[in-house]
PDBML (XML) file of the C-alpha atoms, coordinates in Angstrom:
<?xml version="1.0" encoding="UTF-8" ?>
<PDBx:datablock datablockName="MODEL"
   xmlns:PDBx="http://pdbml.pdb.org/schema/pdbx-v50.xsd"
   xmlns:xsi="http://www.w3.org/2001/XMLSchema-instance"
   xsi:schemaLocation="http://pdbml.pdb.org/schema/pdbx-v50.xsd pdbx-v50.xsd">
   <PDBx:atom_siteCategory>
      <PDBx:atom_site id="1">
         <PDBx:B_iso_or_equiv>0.00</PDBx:B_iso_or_equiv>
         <PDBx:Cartn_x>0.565</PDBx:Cartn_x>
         <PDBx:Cartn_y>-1.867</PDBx:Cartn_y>
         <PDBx:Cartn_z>8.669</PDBx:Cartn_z>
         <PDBx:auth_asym_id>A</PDBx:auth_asym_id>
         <PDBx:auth_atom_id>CA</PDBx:auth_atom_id>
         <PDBx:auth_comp_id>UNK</PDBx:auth_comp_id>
         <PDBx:auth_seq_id>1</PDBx:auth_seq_id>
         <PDBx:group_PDB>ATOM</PDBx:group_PDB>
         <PDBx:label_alt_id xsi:nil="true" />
         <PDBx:label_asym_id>A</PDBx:label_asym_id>
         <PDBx:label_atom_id>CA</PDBx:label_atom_id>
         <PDBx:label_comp_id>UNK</PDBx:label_comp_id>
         <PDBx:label_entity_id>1</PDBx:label_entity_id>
         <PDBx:label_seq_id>1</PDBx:label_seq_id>
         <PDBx:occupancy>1.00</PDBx:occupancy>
         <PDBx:pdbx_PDB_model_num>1</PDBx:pdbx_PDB_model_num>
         <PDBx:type_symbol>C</PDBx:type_symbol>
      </PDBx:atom_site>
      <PDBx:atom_site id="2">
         <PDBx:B_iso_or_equiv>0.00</PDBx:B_iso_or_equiv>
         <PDBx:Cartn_x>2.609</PDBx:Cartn_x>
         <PDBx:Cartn_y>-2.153</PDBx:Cartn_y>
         <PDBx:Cartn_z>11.500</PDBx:Cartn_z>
         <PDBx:auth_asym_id>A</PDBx:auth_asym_id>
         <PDBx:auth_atom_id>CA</PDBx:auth_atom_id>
         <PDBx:auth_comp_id>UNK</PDBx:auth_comp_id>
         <PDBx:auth_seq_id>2</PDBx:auth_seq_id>
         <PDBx:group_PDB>ATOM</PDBx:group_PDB>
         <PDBx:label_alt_id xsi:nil="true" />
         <PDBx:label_asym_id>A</PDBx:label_asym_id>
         <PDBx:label_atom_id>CA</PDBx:label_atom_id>
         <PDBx:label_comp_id>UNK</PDBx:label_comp_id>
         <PDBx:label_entity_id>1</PDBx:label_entity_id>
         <PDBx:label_seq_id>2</PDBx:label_seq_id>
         <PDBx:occupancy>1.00</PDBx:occupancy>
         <PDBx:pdbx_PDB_model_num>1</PDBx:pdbx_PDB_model_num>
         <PDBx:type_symbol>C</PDBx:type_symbol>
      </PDBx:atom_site>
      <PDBx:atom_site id="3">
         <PDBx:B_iso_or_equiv>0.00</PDBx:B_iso_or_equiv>
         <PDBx:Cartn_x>3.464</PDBx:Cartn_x>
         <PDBx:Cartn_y>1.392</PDBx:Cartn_y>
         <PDBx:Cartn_z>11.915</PDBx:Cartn_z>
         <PDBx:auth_asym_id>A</PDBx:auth_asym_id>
         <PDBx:auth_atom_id>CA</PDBx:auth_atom_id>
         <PDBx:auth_comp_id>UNK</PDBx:auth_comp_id>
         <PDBx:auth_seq_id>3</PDBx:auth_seq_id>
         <PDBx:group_PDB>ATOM</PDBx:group_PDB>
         <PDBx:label_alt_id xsi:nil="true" />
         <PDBx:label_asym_id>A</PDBx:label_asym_id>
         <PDBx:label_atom_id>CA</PDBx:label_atom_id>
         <PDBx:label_comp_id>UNK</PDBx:label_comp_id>
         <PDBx:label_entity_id>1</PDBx:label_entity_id>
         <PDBx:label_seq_id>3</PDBx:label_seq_id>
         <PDBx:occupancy>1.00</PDBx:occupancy>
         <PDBx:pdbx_PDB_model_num>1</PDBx:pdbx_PDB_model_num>
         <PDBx:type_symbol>C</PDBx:type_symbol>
      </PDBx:atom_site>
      <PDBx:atom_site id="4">
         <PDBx:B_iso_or_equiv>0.00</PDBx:B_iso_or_equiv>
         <PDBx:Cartn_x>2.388</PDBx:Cartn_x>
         <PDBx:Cartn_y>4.527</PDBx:Cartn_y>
         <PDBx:Cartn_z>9.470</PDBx:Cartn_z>
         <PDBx:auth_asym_id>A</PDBx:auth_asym_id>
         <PDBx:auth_atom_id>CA</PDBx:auth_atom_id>
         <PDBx:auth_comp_id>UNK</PDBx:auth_comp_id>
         <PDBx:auth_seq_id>4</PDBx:auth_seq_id>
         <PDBx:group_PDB>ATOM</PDBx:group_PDB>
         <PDBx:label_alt_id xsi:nil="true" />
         <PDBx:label_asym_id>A</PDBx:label_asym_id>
         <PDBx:label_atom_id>CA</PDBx:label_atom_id>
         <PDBx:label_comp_id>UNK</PDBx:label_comp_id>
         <PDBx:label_entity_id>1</PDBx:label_entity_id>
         <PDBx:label_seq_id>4</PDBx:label_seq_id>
         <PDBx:occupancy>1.00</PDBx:occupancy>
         <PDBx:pdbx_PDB_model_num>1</PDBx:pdbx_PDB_model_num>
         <PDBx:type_symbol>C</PDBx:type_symbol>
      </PDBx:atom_site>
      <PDBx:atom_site id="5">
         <PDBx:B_iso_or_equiv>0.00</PDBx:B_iso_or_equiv>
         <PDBx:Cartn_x>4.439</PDBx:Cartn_x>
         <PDBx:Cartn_y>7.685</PDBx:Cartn_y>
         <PDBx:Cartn_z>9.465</PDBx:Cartn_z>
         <PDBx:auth_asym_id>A</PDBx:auth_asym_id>
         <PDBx:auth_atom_id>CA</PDBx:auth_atom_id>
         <PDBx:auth_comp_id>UNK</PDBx:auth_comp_id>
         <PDBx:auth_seq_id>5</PDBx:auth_seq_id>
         <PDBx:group_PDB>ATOM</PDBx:group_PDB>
         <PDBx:label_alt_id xsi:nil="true" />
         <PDBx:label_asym_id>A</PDBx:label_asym_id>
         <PDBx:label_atom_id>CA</PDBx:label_atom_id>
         <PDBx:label_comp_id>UNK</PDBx:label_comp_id>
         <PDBx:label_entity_id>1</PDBx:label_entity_id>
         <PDBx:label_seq_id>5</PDBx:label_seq_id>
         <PDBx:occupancy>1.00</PDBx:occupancy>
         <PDBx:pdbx_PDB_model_num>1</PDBx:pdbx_PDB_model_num>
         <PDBx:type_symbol>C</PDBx:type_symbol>
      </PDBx:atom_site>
      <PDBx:atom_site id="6">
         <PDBx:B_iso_or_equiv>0.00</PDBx:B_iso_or_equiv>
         <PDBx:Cartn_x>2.598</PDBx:Cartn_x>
         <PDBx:Cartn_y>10.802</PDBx:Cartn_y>
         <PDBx:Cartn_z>7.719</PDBx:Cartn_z>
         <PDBx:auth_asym_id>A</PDBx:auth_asym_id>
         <PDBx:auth_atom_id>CA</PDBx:auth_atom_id>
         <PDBx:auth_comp_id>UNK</PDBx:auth_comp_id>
         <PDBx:auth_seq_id>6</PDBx:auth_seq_id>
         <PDBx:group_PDB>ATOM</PDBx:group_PDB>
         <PDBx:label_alt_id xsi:nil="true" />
         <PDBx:label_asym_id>A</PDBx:label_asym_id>
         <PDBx:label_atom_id>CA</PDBx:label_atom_id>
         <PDBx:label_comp_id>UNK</PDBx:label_comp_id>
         <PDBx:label_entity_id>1</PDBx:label_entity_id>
         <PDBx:label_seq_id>6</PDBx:label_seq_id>
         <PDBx:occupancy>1.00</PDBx:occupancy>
         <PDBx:pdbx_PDB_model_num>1</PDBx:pdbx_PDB_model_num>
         <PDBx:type_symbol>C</PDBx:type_symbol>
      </PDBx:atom_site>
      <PDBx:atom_site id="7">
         <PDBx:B_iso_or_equiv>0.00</PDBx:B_iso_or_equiv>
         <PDBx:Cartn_x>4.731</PDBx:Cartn_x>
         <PDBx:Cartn_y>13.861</PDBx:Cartn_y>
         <PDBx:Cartn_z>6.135</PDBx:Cartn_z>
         <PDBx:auth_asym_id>A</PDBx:auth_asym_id>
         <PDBx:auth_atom_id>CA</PDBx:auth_atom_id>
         <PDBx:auth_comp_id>UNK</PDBx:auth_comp_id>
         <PDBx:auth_seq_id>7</PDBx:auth_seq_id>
         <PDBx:group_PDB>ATOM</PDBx:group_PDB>
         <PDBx:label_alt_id xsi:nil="true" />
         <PDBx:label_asym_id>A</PDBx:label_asym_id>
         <PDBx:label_atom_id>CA</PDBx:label_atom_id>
         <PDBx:label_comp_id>UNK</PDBx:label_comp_id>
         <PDBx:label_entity_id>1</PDBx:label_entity_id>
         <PDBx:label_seq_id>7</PDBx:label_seq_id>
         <PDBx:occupancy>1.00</PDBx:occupancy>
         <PDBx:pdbx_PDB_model_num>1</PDBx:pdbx_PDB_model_num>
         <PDBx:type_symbol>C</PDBx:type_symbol>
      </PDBx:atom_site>
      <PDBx:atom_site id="8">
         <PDBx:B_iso_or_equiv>0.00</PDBx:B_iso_or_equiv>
         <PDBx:Cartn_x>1.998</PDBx:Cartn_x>
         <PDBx:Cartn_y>17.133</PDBx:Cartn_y>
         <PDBx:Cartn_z>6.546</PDBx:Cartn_z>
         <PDBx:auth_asym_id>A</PDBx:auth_asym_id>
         <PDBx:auth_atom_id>CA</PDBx:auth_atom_id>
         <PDBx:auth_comp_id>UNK</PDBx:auth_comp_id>
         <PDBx:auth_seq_id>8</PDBx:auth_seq_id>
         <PDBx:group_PDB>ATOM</PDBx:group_PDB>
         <PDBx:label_alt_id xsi:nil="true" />
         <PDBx:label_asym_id>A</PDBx:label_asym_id>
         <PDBx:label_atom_id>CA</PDBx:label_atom_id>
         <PDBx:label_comp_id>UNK</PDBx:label_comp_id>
         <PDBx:label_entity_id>1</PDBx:label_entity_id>
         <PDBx:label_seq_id>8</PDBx:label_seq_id>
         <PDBx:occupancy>1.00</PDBx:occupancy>
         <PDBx:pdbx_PDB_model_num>1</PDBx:pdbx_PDB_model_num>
         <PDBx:type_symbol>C</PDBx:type_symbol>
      </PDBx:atom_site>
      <PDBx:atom_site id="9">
         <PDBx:B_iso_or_equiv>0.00</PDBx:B_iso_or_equiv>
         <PDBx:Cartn_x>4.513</PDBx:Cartn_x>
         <PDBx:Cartn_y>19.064</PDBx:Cartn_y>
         <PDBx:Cartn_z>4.497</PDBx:Cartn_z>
         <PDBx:auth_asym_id>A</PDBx:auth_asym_id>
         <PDBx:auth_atom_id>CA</PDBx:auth_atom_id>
         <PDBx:auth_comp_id>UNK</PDBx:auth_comp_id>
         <PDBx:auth_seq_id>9</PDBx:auth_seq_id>
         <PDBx:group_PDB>ATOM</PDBx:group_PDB>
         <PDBx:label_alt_id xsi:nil="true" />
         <PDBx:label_asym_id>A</PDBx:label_asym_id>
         <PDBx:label_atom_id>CA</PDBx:label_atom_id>
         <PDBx:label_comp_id>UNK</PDBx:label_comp_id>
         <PDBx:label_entity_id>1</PDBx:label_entity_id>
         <PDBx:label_seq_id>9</PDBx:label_seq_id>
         <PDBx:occupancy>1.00</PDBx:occupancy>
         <PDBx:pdbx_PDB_model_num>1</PDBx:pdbx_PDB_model_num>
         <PDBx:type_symbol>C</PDBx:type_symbol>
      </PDBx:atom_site>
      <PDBx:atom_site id="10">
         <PDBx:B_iso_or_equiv>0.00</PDBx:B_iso_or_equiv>
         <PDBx:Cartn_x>4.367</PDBx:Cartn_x>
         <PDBx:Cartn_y>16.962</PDBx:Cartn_y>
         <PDBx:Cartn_z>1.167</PDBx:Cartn_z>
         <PDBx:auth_asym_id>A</PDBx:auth_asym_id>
         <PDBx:auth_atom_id>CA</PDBx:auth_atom_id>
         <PDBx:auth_comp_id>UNK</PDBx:auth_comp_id>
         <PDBx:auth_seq_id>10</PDBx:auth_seq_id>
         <PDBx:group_PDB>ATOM</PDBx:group_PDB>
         <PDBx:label_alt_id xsi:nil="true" />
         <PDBx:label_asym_id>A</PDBx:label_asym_id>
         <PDBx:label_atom_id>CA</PDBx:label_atom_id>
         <PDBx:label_comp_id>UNK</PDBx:label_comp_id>
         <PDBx:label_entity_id>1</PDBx:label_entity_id>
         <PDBx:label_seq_id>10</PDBx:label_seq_id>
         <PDBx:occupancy>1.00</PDBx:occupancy>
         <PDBx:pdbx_PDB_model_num>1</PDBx:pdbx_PDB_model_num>
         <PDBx:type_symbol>C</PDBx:type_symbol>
      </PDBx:atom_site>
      <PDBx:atom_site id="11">
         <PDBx:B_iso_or_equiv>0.00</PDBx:B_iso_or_equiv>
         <PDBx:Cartn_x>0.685</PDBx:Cartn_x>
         <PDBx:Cartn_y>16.786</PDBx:Cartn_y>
         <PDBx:Cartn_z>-0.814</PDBx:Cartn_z>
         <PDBx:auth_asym_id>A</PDBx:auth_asym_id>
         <PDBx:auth_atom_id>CA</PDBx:auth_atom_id>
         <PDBx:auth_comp_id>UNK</PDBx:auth_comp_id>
         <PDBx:auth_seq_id>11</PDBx:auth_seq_id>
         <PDBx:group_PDB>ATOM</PDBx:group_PDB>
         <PDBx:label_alt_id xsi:nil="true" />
         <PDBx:label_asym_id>A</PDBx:label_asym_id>
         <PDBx:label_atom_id>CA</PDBx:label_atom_id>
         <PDBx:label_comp_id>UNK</PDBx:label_comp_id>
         <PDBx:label_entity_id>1</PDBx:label_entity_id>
         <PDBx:label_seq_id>11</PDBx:label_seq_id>
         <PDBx:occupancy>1.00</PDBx:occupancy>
         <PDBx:pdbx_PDB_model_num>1</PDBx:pdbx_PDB_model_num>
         <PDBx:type_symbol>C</PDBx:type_symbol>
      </PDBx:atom_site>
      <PDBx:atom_site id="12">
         <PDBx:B_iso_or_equiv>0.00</PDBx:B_iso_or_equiv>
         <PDBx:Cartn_x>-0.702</PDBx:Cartn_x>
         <PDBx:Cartn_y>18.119</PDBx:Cartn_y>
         <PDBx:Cartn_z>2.204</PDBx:Cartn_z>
         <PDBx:auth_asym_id>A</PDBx:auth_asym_id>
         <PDBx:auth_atom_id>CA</PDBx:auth_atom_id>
         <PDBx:auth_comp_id>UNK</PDBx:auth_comp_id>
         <PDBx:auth_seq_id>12</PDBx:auth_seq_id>
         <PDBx:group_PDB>ATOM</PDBx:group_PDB>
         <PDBx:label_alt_id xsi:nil="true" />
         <PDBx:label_asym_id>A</PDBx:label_asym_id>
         <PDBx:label_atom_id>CA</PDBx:label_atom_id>
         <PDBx:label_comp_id>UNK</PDBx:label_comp_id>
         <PDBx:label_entity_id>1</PDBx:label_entity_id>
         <PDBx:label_seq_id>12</PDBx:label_seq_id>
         <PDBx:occupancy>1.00</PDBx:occupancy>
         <PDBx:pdbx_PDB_model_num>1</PDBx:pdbx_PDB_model_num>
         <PDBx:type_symbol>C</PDBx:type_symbol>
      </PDBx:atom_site>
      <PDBx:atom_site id="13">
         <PDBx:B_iso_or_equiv>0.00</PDBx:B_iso_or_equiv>
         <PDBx:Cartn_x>0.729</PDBx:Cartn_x>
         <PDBx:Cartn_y>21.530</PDBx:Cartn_y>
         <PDBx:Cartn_z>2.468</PDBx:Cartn_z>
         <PDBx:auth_asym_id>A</PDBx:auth_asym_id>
         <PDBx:auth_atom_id>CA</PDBx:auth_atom_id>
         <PDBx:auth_comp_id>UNK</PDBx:auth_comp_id>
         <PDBx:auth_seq_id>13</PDBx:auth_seq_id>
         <PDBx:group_PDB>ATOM</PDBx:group_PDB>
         <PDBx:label_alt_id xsi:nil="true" />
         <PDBx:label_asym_id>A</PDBx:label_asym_id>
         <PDBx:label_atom_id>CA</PDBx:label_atom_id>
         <PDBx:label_comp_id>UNK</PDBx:label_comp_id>
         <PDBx:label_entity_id>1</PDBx:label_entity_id>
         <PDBx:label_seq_id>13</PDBx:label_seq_id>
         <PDBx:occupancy>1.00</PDBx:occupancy>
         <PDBx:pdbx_PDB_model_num>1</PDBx:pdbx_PDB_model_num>
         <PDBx:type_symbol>C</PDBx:type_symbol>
      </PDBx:atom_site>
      <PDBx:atom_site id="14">
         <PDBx:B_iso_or_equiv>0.00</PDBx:B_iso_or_equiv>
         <PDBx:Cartn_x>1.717</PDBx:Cartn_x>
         <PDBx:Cartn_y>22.321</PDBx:Cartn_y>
         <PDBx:Cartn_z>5.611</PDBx:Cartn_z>
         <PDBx:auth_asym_id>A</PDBx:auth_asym_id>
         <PDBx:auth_atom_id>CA</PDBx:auth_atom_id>
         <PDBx:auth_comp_id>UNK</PDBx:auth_comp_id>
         <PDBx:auth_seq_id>14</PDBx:auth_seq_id>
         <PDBx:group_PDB>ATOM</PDBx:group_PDB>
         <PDBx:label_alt_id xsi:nil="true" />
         <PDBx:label_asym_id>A</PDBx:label_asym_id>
         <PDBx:label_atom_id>CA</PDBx:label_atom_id>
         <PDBx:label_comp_id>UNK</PDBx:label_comp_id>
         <PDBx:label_entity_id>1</PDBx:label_entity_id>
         <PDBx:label_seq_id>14</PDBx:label_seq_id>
         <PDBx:occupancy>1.00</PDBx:occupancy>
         <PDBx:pdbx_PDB_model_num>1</PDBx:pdbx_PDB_model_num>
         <PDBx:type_symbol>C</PDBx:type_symbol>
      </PDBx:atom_site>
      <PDBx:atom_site id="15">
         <PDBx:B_iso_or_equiv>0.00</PDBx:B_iso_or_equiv>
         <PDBx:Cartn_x>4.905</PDBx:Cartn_x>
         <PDBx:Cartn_y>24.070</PDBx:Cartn_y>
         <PDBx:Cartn_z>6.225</PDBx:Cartn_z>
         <PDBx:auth_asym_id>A</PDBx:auth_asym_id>
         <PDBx:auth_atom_id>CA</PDBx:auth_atom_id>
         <PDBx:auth_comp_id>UNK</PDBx:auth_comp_id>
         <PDBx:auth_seq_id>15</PDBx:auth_seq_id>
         <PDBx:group_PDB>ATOM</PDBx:group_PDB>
         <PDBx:label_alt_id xsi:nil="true" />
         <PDBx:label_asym_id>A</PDBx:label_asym_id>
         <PDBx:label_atom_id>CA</PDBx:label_atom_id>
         <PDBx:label_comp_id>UNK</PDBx:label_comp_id>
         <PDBx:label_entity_id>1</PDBx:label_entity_id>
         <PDBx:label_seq_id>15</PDBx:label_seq_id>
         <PDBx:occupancy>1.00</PDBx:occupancy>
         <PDBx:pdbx_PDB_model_num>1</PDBx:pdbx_PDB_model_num>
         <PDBx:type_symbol>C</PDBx:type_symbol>
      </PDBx:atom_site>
      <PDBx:atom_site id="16">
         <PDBx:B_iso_or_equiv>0.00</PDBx:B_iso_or_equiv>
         <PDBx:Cartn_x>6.700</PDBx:Cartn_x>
         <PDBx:Cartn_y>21.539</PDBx:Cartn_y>
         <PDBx:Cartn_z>8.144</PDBx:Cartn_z>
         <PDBx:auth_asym_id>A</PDBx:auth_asym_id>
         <PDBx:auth_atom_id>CA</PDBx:auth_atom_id>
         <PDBx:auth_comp_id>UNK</PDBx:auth_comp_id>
         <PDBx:auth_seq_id>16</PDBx:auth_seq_id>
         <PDBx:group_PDB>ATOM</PDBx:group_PDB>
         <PDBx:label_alt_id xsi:nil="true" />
         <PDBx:label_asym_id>A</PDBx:label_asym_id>
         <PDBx:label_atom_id>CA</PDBx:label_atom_id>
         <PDBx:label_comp_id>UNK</PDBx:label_comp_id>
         <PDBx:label_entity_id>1</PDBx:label_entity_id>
         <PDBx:label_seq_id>16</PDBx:label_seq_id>
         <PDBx:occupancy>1.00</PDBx:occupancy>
         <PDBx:pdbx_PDB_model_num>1</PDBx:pdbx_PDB_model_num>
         <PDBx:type_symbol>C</PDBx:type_symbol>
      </PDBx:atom_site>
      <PDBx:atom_site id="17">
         <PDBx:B_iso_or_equiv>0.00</PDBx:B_iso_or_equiv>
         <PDBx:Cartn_x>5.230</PDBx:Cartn_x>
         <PDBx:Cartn_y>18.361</PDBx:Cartn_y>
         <PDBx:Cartn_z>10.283</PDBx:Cartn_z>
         <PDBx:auth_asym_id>A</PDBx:auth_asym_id>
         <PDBx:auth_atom_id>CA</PDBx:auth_atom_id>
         <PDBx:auth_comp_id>UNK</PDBx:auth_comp_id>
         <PDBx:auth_seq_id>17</PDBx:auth_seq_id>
         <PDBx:group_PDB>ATOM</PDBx:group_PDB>
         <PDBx:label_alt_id xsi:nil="true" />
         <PDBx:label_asym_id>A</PDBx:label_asym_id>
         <PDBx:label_atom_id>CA</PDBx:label_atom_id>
         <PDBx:label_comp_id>UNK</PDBx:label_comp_id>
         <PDBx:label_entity_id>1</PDBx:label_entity_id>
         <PDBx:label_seq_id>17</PDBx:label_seq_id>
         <PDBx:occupancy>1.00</PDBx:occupancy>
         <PDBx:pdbx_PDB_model_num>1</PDBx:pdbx_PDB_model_num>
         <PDBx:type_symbol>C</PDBx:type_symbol>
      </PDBx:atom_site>
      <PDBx:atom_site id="18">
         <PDBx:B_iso_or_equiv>0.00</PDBx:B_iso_or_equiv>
         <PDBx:Cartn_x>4.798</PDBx:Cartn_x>
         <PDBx:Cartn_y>14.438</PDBx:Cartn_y>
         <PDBx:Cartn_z>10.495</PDBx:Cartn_z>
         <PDBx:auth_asym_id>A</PDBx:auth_asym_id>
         <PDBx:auth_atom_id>CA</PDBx:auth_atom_id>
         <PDBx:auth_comp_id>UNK</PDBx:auth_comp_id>
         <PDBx:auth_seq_id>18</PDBx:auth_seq_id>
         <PDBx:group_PDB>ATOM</PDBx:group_PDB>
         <PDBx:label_alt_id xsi:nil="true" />
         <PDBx:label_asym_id>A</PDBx:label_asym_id>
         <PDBx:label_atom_id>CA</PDBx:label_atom_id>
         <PDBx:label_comp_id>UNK</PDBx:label_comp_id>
         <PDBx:label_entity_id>1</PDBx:label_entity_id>
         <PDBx:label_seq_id>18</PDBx:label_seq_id>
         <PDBx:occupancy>1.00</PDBx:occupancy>
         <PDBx:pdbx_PDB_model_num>1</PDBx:pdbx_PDB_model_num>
         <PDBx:type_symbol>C</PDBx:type_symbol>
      </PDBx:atom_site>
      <PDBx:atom_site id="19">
         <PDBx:B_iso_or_equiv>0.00</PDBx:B_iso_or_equiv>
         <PDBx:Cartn_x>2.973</PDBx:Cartn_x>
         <PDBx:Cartn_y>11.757</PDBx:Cartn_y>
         <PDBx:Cartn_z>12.994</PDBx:Cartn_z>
         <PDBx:auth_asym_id>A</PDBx:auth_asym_id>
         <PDBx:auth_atom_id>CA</PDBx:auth_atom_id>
         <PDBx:auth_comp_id>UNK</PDBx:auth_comp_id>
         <PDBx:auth_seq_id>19</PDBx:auth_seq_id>
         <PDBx:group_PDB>ATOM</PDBx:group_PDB>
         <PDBx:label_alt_id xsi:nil="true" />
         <PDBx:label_asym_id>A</PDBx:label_asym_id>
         <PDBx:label_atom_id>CA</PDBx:label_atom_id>
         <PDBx:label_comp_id>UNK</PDBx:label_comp_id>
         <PDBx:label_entity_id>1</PDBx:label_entity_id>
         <PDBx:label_seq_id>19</PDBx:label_seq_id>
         <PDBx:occupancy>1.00</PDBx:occupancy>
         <PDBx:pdbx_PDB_model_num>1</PDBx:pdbx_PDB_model_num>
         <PDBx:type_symbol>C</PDBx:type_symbol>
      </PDBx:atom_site>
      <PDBx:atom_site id="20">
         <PDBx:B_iso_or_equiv>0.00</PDBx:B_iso_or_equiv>
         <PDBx:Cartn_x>3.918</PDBx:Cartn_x>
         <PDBx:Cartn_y>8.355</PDBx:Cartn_y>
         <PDBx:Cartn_z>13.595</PDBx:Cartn_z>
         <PDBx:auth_asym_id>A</PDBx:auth_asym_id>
         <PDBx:auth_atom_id>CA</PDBx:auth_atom_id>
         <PDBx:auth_comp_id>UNK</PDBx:auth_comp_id>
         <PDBx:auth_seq_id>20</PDBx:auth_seq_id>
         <PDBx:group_PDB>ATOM</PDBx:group_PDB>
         <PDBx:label_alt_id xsi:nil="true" />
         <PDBx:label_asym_id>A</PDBx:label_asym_id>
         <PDBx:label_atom_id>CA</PDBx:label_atom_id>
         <PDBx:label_comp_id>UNK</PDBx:label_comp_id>
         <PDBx:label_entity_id>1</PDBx:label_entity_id>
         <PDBx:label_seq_id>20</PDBx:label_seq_id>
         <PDBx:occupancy>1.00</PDBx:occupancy>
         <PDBx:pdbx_PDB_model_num>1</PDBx:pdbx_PDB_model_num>
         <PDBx:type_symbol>C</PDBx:type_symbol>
      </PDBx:atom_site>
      <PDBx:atom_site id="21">
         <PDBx:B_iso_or_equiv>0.00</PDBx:B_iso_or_equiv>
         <PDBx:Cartn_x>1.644</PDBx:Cartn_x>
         <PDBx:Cartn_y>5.980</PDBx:Cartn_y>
         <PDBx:Cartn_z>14.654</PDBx:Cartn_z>
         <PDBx:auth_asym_id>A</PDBx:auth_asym_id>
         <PDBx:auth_atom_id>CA</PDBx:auth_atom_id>
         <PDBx:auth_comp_id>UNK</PDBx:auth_comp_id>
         <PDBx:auth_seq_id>21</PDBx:auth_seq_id>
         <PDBx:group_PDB>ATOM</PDBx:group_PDB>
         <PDBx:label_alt_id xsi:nil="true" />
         <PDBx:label_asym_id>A</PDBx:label_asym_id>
         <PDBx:label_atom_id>CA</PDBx:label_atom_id>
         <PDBx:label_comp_id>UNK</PDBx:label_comp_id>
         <PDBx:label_entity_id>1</PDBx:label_entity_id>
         <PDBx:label_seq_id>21</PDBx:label_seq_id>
         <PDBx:occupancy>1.00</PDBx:occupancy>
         <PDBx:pdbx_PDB_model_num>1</PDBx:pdbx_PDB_model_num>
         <PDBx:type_symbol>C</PDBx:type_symbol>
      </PDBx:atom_site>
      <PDBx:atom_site id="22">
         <PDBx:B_iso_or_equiv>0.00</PDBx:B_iso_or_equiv>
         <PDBx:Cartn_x>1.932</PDBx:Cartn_x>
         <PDBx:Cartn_y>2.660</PDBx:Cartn_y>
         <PDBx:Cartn_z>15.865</PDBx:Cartn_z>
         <PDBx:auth_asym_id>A</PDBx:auth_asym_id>
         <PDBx:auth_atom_id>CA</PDBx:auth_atom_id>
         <PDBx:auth_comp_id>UNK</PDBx:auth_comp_id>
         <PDBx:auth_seq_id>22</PDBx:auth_seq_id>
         <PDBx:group_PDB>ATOM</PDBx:group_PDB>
         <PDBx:label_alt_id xsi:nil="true" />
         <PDBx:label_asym_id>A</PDBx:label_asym_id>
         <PDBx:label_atom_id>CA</PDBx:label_atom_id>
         <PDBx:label_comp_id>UNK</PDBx:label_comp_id>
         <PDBx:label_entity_id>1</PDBx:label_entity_id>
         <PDBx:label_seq_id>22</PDBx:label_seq_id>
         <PDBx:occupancy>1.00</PDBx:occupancy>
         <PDBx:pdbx_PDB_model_num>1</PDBx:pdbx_PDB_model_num>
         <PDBx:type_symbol>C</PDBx:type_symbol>
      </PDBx:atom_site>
      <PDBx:atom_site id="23">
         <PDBx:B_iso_or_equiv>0.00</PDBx:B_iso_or_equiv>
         <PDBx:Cartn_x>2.544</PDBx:Cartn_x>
         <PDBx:Cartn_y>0.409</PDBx:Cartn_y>
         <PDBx:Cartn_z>18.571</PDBx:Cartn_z>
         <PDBx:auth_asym_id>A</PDBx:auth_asym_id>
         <PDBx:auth_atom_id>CA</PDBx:auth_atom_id>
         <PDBx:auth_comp_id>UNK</PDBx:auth_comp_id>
         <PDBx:auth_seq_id>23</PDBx:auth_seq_id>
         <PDBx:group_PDB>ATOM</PDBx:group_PDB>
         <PDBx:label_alt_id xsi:nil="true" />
         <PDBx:label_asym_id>A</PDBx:label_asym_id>
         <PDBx:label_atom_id>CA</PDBx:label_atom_id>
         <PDBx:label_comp_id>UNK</PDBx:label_comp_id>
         <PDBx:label_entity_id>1</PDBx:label_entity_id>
         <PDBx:label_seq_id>23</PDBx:label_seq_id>
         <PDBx:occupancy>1.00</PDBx:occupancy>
         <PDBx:pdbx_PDB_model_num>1</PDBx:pdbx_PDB_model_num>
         <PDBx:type_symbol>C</PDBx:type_symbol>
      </PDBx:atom_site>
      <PDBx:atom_site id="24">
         <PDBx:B_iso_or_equiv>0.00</PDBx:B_iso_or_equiv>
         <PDBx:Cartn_x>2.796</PDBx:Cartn_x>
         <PDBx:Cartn_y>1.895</PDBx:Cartn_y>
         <PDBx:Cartn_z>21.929</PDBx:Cartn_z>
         <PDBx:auth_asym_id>A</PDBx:auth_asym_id>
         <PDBx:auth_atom_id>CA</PDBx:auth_atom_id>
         <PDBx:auth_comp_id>UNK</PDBx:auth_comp_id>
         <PDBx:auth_seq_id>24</PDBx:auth_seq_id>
         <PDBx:group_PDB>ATOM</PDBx:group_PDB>
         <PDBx:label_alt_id xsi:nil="true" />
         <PDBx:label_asym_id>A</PDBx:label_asym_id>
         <PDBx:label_atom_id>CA</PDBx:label_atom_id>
         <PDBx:label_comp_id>UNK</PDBx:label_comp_id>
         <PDBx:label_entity_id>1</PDBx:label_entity_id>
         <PDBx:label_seq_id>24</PDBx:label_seq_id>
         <PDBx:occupancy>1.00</PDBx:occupancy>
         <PDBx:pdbx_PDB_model_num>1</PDBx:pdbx_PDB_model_num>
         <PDBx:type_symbol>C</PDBx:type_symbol>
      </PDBx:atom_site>
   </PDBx:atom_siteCategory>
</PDBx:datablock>
């Protein structure tokens, strides 16, 4: 992938949150 975003607050079960990653 190009770029990956990640929710925390789906399957994960954190109240709220995300990360993107990718190029700089």
């Amino acid at each position: 992938c190009d770029s990956v975003s990640l929710c925390f607050s789906k399957g994960l079960g954190a109240p709220a949150g995300a990360v993107l990653a990718g190029r700089r």
